[in-house]
C-alpha atoms as a PDB file:
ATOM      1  CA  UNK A   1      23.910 -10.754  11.090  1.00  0.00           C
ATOM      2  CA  UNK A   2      23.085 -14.338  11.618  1.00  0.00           C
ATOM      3  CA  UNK A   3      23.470 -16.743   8.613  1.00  0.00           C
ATOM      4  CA  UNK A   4      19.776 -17.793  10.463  1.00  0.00           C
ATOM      5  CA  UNK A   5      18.554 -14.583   7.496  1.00  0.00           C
ATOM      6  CA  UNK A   6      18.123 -16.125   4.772  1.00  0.00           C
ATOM      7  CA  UNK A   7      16.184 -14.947   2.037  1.00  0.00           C
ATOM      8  CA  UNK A   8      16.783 -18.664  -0.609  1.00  0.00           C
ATOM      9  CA  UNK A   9      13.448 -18.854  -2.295  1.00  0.00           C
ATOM     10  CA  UNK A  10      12.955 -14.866  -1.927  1.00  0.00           C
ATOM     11  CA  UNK A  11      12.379 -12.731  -5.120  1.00  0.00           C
ATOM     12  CA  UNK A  12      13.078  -8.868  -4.017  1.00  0.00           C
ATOM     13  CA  UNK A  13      13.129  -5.946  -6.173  1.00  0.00           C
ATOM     14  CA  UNK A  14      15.747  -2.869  -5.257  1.00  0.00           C
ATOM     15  CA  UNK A  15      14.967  -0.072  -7.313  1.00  0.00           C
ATOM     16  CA  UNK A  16      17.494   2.848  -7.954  1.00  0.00           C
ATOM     17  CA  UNK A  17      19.875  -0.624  -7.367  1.00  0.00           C
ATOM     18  CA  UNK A  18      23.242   0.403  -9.668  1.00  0.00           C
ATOM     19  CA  UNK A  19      24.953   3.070  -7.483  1.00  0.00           C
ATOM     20  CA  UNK A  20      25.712   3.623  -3.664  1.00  0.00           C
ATOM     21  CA  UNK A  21      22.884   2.523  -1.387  1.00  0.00           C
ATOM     22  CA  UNK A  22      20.798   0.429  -3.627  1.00  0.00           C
ATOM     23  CA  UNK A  23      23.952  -1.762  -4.658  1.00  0.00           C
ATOM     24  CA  UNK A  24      24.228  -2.405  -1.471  1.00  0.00           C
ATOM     25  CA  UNK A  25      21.161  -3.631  -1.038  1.00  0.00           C
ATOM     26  CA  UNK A  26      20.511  -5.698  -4.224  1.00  0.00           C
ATOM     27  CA  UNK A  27      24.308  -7.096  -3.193  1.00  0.00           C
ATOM     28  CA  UNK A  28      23.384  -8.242   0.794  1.00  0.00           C
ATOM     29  CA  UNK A  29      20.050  -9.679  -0.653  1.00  0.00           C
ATOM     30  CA  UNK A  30      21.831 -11.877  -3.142  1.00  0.00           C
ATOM     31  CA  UNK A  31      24.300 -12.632  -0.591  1.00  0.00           C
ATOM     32  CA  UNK A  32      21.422 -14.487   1.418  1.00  0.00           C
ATOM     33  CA  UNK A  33      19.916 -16.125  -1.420  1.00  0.00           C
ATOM     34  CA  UNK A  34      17.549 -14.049  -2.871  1.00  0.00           C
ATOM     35  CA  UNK A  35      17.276 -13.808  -6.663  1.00  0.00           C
ATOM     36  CA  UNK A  36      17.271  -9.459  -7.428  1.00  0.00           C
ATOM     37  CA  UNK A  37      15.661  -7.622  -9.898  1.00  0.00           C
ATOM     38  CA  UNK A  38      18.037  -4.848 -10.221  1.00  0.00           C
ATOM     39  CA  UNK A  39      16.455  -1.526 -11.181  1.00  0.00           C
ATOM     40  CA  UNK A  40      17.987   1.755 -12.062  1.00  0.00           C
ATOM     41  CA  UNK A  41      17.609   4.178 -14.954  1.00  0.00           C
ATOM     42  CA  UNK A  42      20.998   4.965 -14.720  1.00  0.00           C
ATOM     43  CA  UNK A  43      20.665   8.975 -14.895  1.00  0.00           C
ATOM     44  CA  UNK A  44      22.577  11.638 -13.454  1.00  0.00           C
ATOM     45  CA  UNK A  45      21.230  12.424  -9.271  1.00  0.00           C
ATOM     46  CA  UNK A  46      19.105  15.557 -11.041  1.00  0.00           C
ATOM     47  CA  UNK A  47      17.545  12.239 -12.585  1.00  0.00           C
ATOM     48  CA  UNK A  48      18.445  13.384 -16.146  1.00  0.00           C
ATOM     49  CA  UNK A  49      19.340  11.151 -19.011  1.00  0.00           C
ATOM     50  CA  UNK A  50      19.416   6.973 -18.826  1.00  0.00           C
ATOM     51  CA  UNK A  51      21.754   4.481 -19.067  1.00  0.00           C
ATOM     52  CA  UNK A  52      21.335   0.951 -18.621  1.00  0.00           C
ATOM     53  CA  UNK A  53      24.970   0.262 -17.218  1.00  0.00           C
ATOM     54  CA  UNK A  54      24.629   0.736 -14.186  1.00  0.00           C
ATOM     55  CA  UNK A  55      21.912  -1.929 -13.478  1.00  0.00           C
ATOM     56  CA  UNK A  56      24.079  -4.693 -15.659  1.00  0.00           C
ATOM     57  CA  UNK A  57      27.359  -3.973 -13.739  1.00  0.00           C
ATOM     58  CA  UNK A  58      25.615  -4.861 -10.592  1.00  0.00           C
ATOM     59  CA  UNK A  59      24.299  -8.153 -12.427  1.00  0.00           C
ATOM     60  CA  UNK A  60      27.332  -8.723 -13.370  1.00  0.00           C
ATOM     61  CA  UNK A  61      28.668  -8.691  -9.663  1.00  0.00           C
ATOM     62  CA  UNK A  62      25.645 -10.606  -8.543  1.00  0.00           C
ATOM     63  CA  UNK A  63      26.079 -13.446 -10.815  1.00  0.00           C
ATOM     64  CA  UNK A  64      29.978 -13.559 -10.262  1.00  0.00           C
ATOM     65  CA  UNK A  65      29.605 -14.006  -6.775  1.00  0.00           C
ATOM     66  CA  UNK A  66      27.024 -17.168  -7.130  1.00  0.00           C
ATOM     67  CA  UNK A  67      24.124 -15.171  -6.996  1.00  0.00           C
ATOM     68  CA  UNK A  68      21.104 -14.506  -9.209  1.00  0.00           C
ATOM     69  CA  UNK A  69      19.967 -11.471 -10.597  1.00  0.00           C
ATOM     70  CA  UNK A  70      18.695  -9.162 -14.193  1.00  0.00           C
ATOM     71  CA  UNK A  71      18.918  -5.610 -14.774  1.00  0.00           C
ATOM     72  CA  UNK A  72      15.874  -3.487 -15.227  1.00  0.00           C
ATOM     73  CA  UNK A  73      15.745   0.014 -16.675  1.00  0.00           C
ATOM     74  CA  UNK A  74      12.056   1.380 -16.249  1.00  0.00           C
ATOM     75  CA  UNK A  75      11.293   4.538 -14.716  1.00  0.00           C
ATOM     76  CA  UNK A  76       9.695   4.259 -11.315  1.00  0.00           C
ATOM     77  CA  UNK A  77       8.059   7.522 -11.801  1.00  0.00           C
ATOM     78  CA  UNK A  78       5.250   5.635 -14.084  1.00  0.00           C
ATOM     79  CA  UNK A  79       2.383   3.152 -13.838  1.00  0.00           C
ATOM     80  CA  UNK A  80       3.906   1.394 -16.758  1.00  0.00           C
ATOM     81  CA  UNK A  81       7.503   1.862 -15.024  1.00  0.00           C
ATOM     82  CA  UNK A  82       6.458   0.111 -11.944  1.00  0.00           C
ATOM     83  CA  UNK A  83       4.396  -3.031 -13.842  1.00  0.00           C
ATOM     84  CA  UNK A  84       7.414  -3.594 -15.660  1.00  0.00           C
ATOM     85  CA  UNK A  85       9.647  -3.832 -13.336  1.00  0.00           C
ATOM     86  CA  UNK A  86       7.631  -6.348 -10.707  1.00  0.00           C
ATOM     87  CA  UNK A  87       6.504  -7.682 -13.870  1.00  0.00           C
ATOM     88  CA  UNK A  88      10.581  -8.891 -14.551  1.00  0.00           C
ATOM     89  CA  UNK A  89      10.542 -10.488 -11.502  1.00  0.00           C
ATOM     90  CA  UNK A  90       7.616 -12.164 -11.955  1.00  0.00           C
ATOM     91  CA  UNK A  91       8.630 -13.214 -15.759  1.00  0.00           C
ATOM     92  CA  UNK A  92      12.356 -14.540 -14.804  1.00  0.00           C
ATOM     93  CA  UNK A  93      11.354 -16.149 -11.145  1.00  0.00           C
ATOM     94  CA  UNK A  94       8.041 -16.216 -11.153  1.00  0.00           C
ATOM     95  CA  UNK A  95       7.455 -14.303  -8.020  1.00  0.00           C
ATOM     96  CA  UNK A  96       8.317 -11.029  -6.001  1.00  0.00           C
ATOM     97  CA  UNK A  97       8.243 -11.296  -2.158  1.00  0.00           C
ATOM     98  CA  UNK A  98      10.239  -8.004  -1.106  1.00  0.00           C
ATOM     99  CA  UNK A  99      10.230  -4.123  -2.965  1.00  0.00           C
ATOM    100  CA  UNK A 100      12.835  -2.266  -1.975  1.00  0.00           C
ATOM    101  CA  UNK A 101      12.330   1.043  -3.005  1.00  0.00           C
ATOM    102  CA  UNK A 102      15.276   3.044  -2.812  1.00  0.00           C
ATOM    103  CA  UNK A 103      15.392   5.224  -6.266  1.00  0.00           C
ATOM    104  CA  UNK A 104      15.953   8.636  -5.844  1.00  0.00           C
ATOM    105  CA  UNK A 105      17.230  12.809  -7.325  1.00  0.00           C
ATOM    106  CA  UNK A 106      17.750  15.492  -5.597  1.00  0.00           C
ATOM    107  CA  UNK A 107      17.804  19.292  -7.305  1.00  0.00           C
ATOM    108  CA  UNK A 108      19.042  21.708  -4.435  1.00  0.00           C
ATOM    109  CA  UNK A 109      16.521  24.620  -4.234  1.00  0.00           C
ATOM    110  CA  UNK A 110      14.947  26.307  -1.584  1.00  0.00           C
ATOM    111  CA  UNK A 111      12.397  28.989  -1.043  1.00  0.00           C
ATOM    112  CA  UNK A 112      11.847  31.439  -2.863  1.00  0.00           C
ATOM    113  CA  UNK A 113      13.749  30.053  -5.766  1.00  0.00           C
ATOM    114  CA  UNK A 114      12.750  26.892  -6.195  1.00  0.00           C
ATOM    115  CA  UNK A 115      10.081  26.330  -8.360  1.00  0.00           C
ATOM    116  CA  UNK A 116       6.980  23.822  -9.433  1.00  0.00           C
ATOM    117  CA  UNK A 117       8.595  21.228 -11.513  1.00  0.00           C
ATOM    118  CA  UNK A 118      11.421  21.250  -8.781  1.00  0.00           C
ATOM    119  CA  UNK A 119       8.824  20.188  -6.602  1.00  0.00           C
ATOM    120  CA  UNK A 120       7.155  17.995  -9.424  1.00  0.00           C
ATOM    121  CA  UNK A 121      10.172  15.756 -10.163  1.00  0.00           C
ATOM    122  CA  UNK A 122      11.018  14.919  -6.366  1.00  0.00           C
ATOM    123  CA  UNK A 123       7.494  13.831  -6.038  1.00  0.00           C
ATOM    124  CA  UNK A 124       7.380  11.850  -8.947  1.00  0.00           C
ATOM    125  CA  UNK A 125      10.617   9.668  -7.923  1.00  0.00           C
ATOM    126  CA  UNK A 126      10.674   9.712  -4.454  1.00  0.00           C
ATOM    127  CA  UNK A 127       6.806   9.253  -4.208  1.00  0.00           C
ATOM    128  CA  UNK A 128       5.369   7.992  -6.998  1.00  0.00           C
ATOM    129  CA  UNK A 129       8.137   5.789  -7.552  1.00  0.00           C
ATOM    130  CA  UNK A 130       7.551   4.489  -4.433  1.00  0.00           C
ATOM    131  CA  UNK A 131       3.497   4.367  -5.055  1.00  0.00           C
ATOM    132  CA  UNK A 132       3.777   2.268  -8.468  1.00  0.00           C
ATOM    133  CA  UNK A 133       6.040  -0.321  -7.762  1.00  0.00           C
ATOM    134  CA  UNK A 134       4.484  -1.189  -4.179  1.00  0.00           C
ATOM    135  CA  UNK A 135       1.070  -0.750  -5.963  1.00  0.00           C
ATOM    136  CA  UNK A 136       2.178  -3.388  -8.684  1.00  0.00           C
ATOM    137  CA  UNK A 137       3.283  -5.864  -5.892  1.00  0.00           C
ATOM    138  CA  UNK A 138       0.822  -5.581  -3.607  1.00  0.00           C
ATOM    139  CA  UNK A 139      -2.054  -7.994  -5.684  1.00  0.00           C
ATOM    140  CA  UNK A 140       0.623 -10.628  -5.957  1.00  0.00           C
ATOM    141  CA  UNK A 141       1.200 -10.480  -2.269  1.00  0.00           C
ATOM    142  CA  UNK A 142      -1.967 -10.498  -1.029  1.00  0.00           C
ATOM    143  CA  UNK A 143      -2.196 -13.389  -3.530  1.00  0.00           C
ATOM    144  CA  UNK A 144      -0.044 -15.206  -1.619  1.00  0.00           C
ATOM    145  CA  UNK A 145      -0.486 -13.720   2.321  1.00  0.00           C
ATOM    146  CA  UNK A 146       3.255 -12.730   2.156  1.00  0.00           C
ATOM    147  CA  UNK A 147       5.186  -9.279   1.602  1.00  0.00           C
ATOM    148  CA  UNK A 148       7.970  -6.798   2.479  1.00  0.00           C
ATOM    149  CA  UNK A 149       8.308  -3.832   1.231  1.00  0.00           C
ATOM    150  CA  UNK A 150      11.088  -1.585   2.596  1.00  0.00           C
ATOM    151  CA  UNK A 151      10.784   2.207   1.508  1.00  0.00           C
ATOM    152  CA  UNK A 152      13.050   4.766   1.870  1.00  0.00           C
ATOM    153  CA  UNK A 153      12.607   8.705   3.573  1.00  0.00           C
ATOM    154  CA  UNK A 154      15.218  10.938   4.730  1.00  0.00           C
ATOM    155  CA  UNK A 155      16.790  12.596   7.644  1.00  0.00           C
ATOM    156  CA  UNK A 156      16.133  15.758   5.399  1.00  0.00           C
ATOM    157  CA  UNK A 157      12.666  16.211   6.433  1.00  0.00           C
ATOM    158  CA  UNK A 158      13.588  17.328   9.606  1.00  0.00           C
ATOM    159  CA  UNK A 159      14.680  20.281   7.508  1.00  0.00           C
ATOM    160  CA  UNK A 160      17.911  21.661   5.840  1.00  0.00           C
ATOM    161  CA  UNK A 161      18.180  24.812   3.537  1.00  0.00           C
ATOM    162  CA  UNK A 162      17.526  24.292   0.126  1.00  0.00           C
ATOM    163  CA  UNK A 163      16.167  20.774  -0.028  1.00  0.00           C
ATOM    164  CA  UNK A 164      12.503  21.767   0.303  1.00  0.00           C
ATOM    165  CA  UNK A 165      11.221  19.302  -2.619  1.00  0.00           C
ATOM    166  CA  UNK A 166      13.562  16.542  -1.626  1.00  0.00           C
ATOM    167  CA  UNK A 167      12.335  16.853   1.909  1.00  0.00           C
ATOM    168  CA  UNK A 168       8.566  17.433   0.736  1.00  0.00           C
ATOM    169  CA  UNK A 169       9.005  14.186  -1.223  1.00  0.00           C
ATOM    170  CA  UNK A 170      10.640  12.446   1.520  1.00  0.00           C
ATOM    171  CA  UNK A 171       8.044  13.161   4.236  1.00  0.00           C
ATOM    172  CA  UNK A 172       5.196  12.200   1.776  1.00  0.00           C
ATOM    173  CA  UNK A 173       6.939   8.501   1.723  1.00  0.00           C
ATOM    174  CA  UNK A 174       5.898   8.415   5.253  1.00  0.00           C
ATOM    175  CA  UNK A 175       2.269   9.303   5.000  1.00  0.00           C
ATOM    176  CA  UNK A 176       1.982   6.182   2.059  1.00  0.00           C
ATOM    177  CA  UNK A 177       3.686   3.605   4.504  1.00  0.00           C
ATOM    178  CA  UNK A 178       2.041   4.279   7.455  1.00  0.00           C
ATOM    179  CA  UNK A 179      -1.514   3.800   5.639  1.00  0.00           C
ATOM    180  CA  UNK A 180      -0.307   0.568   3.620  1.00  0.00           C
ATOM    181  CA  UNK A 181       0.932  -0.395   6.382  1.00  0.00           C
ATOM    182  CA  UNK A 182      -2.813  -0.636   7.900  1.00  0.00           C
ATOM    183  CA  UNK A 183      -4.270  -1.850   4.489  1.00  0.00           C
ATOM    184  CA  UNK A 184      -1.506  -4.686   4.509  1.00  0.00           C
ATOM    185  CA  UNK A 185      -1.597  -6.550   8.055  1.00  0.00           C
ATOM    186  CA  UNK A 186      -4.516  -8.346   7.256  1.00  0.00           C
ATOM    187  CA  UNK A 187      -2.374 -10.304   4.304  1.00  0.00           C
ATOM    188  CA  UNK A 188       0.722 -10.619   5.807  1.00  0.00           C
ATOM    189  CA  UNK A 189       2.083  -7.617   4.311  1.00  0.00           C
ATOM    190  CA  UNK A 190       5.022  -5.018   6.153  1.00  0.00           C
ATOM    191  CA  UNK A 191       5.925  -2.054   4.871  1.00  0.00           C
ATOM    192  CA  UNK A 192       8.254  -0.297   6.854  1.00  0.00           C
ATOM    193  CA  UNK A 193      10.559   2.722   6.354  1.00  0.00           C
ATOM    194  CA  UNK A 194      14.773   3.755   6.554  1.00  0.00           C
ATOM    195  CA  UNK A 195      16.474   6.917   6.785  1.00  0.00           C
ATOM    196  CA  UNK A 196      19.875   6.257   5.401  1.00  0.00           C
ATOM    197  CA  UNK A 197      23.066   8.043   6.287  1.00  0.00           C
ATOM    198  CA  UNK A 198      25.562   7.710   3.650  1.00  0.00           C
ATOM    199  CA  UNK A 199      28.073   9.321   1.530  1.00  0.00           C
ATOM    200  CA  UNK A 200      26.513   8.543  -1.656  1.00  0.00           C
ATOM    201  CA  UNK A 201      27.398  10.555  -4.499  1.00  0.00           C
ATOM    202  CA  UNK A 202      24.290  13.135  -3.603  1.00  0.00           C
ATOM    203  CA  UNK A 203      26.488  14.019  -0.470  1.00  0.00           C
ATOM    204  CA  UNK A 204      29.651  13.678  -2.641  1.00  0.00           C
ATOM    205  CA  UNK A 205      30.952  10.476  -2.005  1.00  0.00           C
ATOM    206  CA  UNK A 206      32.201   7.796  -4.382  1.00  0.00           C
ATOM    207  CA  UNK A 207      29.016   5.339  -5.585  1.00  0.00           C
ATOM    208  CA  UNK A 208      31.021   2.523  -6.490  1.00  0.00           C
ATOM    209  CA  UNK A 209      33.440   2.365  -3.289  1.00  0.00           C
ATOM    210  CA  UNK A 210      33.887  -0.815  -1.677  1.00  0.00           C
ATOM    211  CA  UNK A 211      36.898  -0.263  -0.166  1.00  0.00           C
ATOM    212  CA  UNK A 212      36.856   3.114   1.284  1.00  0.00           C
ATOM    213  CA  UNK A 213      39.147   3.746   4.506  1.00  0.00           C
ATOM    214  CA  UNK A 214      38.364   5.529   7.547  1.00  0.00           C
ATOM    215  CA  UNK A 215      39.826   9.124   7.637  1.00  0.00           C
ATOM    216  CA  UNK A 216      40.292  10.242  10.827  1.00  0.00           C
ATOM    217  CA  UNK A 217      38.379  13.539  11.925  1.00  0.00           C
ATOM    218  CA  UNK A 218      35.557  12.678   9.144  1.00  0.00           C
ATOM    219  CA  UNK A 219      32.688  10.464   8.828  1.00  0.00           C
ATOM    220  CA  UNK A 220      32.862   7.706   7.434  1.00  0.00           C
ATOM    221  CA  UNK A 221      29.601   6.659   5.766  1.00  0.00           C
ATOM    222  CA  UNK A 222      29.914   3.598   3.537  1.00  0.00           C
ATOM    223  CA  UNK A 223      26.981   2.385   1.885  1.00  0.00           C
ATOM    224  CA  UNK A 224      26.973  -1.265   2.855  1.00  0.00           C
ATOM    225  CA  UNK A 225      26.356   0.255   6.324  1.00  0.00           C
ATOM    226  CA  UNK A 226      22.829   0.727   5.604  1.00  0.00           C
ATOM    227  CA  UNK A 227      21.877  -2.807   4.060  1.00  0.00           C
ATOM    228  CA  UNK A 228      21.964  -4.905   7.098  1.00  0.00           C
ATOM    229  CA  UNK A 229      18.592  -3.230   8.318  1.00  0.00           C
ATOM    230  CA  UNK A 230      16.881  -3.377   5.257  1.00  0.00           C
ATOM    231  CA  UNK A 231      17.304  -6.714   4.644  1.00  0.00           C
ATOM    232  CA  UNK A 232      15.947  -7.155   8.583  1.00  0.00           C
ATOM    233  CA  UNK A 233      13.001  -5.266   7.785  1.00  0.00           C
ATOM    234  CA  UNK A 234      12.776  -7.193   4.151  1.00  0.00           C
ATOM    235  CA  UNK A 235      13.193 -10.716   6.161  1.00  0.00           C
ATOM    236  CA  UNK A 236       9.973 -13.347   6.423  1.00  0.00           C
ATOM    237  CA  UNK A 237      11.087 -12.387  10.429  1.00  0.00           C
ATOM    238  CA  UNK A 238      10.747  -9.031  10.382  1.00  0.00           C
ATOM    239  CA  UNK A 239       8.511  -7.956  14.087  1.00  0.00           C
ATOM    240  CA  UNK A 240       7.822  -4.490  13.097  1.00  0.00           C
ATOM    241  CA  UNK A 241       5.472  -2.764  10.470  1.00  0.00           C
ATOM    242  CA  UNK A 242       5.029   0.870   9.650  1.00  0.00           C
ATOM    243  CA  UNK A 243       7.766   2.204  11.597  1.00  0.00           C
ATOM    244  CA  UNK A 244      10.829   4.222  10.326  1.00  0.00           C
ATOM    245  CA  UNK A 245      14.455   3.428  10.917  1.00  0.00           C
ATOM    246  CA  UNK A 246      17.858   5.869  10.806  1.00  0.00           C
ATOM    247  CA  UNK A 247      20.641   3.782   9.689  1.00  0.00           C
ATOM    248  CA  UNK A 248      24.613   4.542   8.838  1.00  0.00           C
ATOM    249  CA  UNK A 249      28.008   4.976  10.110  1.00  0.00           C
ATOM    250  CA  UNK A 250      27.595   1.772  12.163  1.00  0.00           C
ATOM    251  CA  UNK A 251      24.425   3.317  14.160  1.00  0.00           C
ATOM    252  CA  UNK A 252      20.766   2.123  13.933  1.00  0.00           C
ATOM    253  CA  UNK A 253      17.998   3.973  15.711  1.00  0.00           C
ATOM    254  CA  UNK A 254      14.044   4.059  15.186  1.00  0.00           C
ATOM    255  CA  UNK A 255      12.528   7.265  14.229  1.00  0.00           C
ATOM    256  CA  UNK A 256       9.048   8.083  15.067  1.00  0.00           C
ATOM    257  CA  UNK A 257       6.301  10.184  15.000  1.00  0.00           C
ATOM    258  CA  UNK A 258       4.511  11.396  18.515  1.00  0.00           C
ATOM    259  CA  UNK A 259       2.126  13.421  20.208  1.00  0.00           C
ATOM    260  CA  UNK A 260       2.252  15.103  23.562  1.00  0.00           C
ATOM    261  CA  UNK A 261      -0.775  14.902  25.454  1.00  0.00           C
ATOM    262  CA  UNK A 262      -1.042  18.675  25.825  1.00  0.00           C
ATOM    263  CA  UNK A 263      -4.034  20.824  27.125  1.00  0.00           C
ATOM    264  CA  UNK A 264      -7.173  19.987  27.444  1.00  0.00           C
ATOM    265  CA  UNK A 265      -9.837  22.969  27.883  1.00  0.00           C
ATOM    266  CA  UNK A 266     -13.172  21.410  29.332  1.00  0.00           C
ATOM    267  CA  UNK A 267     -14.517  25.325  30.725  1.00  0.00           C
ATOM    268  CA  UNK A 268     -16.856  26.163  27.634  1.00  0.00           C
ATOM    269  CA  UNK A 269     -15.182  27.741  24.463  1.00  0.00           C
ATOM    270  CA  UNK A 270     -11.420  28.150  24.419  1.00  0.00           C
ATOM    271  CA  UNK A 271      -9.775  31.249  23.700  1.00  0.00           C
ATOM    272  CA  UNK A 272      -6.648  32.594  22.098  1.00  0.00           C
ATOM    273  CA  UNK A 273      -5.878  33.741  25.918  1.00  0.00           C
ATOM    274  CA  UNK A 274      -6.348  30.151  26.942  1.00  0.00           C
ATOM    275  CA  UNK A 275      -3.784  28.545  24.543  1.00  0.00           C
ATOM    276  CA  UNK A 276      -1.326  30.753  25.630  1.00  0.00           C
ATOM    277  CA  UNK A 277      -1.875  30.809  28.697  1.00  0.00           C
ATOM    278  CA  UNK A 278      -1.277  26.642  28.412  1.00  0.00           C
ATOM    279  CA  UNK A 279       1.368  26.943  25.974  1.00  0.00           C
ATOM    280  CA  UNK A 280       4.006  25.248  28.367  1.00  0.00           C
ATOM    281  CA  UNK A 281       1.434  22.021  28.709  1.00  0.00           C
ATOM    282  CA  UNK A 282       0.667  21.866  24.895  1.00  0.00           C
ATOM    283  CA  UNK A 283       4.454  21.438  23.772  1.00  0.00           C
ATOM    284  CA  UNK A 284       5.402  19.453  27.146  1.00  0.00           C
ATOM    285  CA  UNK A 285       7.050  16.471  26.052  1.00  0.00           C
ATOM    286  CA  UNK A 286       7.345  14.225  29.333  1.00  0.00           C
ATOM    287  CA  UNK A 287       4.066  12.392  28.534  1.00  0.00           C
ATOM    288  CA  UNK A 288       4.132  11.730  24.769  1.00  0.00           C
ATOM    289  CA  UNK A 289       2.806   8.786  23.188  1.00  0.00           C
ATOM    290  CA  UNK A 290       3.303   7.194  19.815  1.00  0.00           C
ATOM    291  CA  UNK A 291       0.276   6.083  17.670  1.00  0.00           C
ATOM    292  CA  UNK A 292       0.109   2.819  16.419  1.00  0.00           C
ATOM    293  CA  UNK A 293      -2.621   4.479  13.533  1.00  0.00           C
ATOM    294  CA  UNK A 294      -5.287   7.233  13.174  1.00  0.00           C
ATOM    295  CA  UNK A 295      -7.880   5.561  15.196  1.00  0.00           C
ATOM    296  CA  UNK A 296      -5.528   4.744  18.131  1.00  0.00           C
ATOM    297  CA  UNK A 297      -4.748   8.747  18.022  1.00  0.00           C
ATOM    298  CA  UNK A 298      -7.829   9.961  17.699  1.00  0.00           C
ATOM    299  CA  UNK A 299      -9.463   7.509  20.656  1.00  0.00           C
ATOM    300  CA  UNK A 300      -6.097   9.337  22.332  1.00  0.00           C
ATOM    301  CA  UNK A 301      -6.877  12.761  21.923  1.00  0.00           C
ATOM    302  CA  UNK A 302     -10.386  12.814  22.462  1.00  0.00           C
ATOM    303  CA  UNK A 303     -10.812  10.475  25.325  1.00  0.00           C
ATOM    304  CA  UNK A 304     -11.470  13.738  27.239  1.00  0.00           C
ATOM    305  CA  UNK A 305     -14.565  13.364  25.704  1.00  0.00           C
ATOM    306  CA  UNK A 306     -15.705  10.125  27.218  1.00  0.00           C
ATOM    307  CA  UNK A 307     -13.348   9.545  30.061  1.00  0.00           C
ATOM    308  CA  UNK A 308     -14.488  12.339  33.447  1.00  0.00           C
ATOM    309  CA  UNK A 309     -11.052  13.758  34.094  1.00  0.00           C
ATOM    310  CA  UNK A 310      -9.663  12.032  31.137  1.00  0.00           C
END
């Protein structure tokens, strides 16, 4: 990455910042000059018990590498959690440019075990810890005609046994970016989206590796392989907004969602006969299209409607 990405006179938040990915993060950010509030609770991955240690340790690295930063503790999963922690930003620099919201559990269950609170406690991490600290920003940024936010989803969602809440959660991320994405272009705002790939301690890896070797035959997934394309997508020069990025192992690719143009029945009242009969057209892939919003894919699919032959 070019030394042209700077981010001197940036204030960024990185929640879920004192293991694995969001070290990373809050680590490449202070690297280009931001000053970091570092958040993380410092529970277990089932997002049990708290610890502030975690969040210090990577303050501690921060500031012995020339960097600026301060440890935050609040829980994402609350209103009050996600004030206070763009409201520590806003206290020690006096302003917050970038939310990075990367704070996350996971409690393996799938159907028909898993149950409501399952279900409950992804959402309220995952989604509503992405909901209040982006919610707390956003005033301050329209304020000022500048943000970044960078949230995170999963590769998960495309679905894996026993990680229906996770995955649930995940998705839901998507839905939120893709309409603040809408509600922030107007102000300068981005919000945009990563999938990371890394061997975190949720897939069993060491959180606190830095030095971690190659094996040959296996995967090798550091964390630090994520950051460069969040910062990209947290940088004043980022092109995109509301689009979703898989990142790790040294490969970056965009992710996105599409529609086919499928079948279009204009011979009175379609049937069940008539959909199968037109199956192969409906899932046909060759002529899919990605929506920039709602409105550009509903003037998509019903332009039938107002275009003869359309």
């Amino acid at each position: 990455m070019s030394e042209l990405f700077s981010f001197q006179g940036r204030v960024a938040v990185v929640t879920g910042a004192g293991r694995g990915i969001g070290r990373a993060h809050a680590r490449l950010l202070a690297k280009r000059g931001a000053k970091v509030v570092v958040n993380d609770l410092g529970g277990s991955m089932e997002g049990d018990g708290v610890d502030a240690g975690p969040a210090q340790s990577v303050v501690d690295e921060i500031v012995a590498a020339g960097g600026e930063a301060v440890a935050d503790t609040h829980d994402v999963a609350t209103t009050a959690g996600g004030e206070a922690i763009v409201g520590a930003a806003l206290e020690r620099f006096g302003r917050i440019d970038v939310v990075v919201n990367n704070a996350g559990i996971i409690r393996w269950a799938g159907l028909p075990d898993v149950d409501l609170e399952n279900l409950e406690r992804h959402l309220a991490v995952h989604l509503l810890g992405s909901f209040t600290t982006m919610r707390a920003a956003w005033p301050h940024f329209v304020e000022q005609g500048y943000g970044r936010v960078v949230l995170t989803t999963s590769t998960g969602l495309f679905g894996l046994d026993s990680n229906l809440s996770y995955a649930a959660a995940k998705a839901g991320v998507i839905g939120m970016a893709r309409s603040a994405k809408v509600a922030g272009e107007p102000h300068g705002i981005k919000v945009n989206l990563i999938a990371p790939a890394a061997q975190t301690r949720m897939a069993g890896g060491d959180p606190l590796a830095d030095d971690a070797q190659a094996v040959p035959g296996q995967p090798f997934m550091p964390s630090d392989a994520v950051s460069p394309i969040v910062a990209f997508l947290a940088h004043e020069s980022c092109p995109v907004n509301g689009e979703i990025y898989a990142a790790g192992a040294g490969r970056f690719a965009r992710l996105f969602i599409a529609s086919t143009e499928g079948y279009v029945h204009d011979d009175g009242a379609a049937t069940i006969e008539d959909v199968a009969k037109n199956w192969k057209s409906v899932n046909d892939e060759s002529g899919y299209y990605v929506p920039a919003d709602l409105m550009a894919w509903s003037g998509a699919f019903l332009k039938h409607q107002f275009t003869p032959g359309g």
